[in-house]
N, C-alpha and C. Protein backbone atom coordinates (compact mmCIF):
# COMPACT_ATOMS: atom_id res chain seq x y z
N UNK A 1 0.82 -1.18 0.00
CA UNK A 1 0.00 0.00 0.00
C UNK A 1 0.87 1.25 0.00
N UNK A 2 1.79 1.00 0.63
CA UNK A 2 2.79 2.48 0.97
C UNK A 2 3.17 2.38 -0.26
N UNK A 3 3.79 1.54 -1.40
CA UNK A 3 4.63 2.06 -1.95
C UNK A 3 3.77 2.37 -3.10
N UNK A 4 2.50 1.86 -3.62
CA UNK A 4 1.36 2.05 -4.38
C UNK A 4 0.97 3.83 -4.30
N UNK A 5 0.34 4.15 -2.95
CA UNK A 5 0.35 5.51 -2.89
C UNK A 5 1.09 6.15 -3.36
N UNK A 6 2.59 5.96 -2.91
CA UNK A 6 3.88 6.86 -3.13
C UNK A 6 3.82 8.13 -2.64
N UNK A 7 3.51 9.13 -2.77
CA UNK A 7 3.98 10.69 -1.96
C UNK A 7 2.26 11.11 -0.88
N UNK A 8 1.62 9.69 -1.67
CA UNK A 8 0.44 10.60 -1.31
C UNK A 8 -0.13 10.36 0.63
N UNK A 9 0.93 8.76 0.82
CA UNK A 9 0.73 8.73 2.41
C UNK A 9 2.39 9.09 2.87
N UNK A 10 2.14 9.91 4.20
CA UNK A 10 3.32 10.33 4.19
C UNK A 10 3.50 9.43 5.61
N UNK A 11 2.89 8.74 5.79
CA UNK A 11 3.16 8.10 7.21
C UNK A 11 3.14 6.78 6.94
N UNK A 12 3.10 6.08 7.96
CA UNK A 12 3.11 4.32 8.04
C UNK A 12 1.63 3.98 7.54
N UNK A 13 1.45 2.87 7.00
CA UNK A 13 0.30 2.61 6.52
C UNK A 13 0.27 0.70 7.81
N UNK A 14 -0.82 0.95 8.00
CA UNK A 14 -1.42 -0.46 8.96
C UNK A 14 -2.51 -1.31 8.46
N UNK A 15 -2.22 -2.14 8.73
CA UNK A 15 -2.95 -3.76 7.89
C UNK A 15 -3.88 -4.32 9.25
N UNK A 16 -5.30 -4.14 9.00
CA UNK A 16 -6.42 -5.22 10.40
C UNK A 16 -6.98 -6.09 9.55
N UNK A 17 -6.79 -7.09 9.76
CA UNK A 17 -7.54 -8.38 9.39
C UNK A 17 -8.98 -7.67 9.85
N UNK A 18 -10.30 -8.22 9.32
CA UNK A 18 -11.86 -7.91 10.10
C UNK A 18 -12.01 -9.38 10.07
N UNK A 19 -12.18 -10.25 10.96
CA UNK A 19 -12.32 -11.06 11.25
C UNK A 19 -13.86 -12.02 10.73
N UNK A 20 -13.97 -13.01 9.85
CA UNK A 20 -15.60 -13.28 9.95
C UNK A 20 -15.74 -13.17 8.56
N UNK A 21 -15.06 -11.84 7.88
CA UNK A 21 -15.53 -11.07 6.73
C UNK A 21 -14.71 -11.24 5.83
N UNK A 22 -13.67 -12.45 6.12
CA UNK A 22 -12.45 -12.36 4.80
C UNK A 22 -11.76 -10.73 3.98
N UNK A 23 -11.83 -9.65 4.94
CA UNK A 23 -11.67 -8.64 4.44
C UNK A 23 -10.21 -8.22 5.40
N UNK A 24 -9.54 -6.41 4.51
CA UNK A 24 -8.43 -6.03 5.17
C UNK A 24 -8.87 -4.62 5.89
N UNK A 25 -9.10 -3.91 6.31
CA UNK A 25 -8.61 -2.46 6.04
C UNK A 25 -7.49 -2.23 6.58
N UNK A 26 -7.39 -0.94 5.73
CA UNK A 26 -5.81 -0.30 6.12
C UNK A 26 -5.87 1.03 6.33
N UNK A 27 -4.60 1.62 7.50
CA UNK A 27 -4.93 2.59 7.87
C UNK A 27 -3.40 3.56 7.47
N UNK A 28 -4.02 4.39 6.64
CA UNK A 28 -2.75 5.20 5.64
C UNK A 28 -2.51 6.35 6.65
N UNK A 29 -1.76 6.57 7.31
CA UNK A 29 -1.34 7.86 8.22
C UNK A 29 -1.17 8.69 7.72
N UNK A 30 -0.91 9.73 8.15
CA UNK A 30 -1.02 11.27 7.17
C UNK A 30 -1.24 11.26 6.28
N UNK A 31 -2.04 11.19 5.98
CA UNK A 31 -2.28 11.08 4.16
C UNK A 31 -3.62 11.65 3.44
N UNK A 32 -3.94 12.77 4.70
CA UNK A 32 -4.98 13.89 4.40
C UNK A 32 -4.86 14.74 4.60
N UNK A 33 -3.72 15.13 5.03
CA UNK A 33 -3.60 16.46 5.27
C UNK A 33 -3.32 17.13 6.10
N UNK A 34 -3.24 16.41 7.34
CA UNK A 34 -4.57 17.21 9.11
C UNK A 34 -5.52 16.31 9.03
N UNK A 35 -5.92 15.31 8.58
CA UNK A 35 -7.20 14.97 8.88
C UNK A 35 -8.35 15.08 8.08
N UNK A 36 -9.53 14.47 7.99
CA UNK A 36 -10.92 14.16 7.78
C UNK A 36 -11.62 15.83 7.54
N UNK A 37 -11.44 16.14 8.52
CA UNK A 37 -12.19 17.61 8.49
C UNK A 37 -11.51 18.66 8.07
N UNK A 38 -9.99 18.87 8.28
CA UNK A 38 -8.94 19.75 8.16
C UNK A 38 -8.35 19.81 6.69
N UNK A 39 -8.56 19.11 5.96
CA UNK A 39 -8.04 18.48 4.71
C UNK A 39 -8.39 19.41 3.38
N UNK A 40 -7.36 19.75 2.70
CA UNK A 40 -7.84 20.99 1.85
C UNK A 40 -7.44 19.81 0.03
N UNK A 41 -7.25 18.49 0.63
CA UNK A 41 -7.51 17.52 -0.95
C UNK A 41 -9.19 17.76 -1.02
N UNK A 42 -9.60 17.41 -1.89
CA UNK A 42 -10.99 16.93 -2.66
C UNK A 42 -12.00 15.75 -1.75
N UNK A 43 -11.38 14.76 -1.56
CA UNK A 43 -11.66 13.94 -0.76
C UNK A 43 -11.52 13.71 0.63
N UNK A 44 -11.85 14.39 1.16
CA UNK A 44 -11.69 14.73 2.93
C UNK A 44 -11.88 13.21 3.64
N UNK A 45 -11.89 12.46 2.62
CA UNK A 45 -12.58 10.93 3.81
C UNK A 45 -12.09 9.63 3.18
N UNK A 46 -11.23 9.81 2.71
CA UNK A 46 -10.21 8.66 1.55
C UNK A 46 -11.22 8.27 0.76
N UNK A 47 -12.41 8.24 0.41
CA UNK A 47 -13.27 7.62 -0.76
C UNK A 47 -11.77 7.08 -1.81
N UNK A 48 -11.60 8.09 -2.16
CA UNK A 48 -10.58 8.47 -3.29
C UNK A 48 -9.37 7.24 -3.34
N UNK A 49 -8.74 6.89 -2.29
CA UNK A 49 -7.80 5.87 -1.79
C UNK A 49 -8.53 4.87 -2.39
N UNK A 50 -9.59 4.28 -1.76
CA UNK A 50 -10.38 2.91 -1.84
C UNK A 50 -10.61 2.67 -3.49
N UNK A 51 -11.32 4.06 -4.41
CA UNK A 51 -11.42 3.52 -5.43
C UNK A 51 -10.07 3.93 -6.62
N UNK A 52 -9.02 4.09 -5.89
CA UNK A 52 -7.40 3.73 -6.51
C UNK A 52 -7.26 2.65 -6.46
N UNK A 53 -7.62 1.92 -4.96
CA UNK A 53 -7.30 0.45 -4.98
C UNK A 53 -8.27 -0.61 -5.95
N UNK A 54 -8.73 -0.19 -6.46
CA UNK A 54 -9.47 -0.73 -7.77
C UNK A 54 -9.14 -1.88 -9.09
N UNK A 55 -7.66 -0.62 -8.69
CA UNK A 55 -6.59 -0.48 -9.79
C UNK A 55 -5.32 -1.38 -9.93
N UNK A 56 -5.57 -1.82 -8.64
CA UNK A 56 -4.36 -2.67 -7.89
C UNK A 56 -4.58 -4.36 -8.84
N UNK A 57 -3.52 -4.56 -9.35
CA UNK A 57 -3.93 -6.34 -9.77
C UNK A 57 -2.92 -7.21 -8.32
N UNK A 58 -3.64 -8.70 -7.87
CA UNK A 58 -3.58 -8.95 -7.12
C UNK A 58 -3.07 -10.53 -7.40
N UNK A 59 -2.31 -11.11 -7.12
CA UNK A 59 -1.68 -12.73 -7.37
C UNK A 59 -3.03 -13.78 -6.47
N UNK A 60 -4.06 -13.97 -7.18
CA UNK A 60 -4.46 -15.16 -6.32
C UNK A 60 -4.42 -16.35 -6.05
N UNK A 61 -3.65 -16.93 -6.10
CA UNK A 61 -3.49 -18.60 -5.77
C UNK A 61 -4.39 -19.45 -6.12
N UNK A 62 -4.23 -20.67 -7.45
CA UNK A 62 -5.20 -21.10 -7.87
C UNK A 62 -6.11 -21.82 -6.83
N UNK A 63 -5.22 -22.58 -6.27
CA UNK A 63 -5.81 -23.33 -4.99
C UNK A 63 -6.75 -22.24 -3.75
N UNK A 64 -7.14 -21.13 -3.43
CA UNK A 64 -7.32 -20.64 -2.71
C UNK A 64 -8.90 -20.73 -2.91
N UNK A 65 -9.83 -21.07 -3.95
CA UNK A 65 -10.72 -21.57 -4.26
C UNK A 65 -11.12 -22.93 -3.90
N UNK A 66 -9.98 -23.59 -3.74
CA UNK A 66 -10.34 -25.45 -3.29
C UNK A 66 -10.12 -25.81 -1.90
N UNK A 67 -9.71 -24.75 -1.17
CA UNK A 67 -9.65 -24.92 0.09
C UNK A 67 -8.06 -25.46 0.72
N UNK A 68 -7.42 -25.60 -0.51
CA UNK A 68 -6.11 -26.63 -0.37
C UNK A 68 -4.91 -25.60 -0.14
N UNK A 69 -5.09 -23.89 0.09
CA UNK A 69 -4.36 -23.02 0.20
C UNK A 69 -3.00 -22.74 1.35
């Protein structure tokens, strides 16, 4: 993720498993500005991040479908 962004997170980026949901989020540090409310980008609320990651191609393991992963 950090190196995908490139200039645009200027801090550590963090990886949470959500447990249940087979899902990741990640948490991009500075990388608004100041913040949610303080933020003079376009996107005050990362929308913008999420649908970059769109863009991302991803290696899936054929087996990860058969359970044999």
């Amino acid at each position: 993720m950090k190196e995908y962004f490139g200039d645009l997170v200027l801090g550590t980026v963090e990886r949470f498993e959500l447990q249940g949901m087979g899902a990741l989020n990640f948490l991009l540090r500075r990388a608004l500005d100041g913040g949610g409310t303080s933020s003079l980008r376009n996107d005050p609320q990362g929308k913008t991040f999420a649908q970059m990651l769109l863009d991302i191609e991803v290696a899936v393991p054929e087996t990860l479908g058969t359970g044999q992963a």
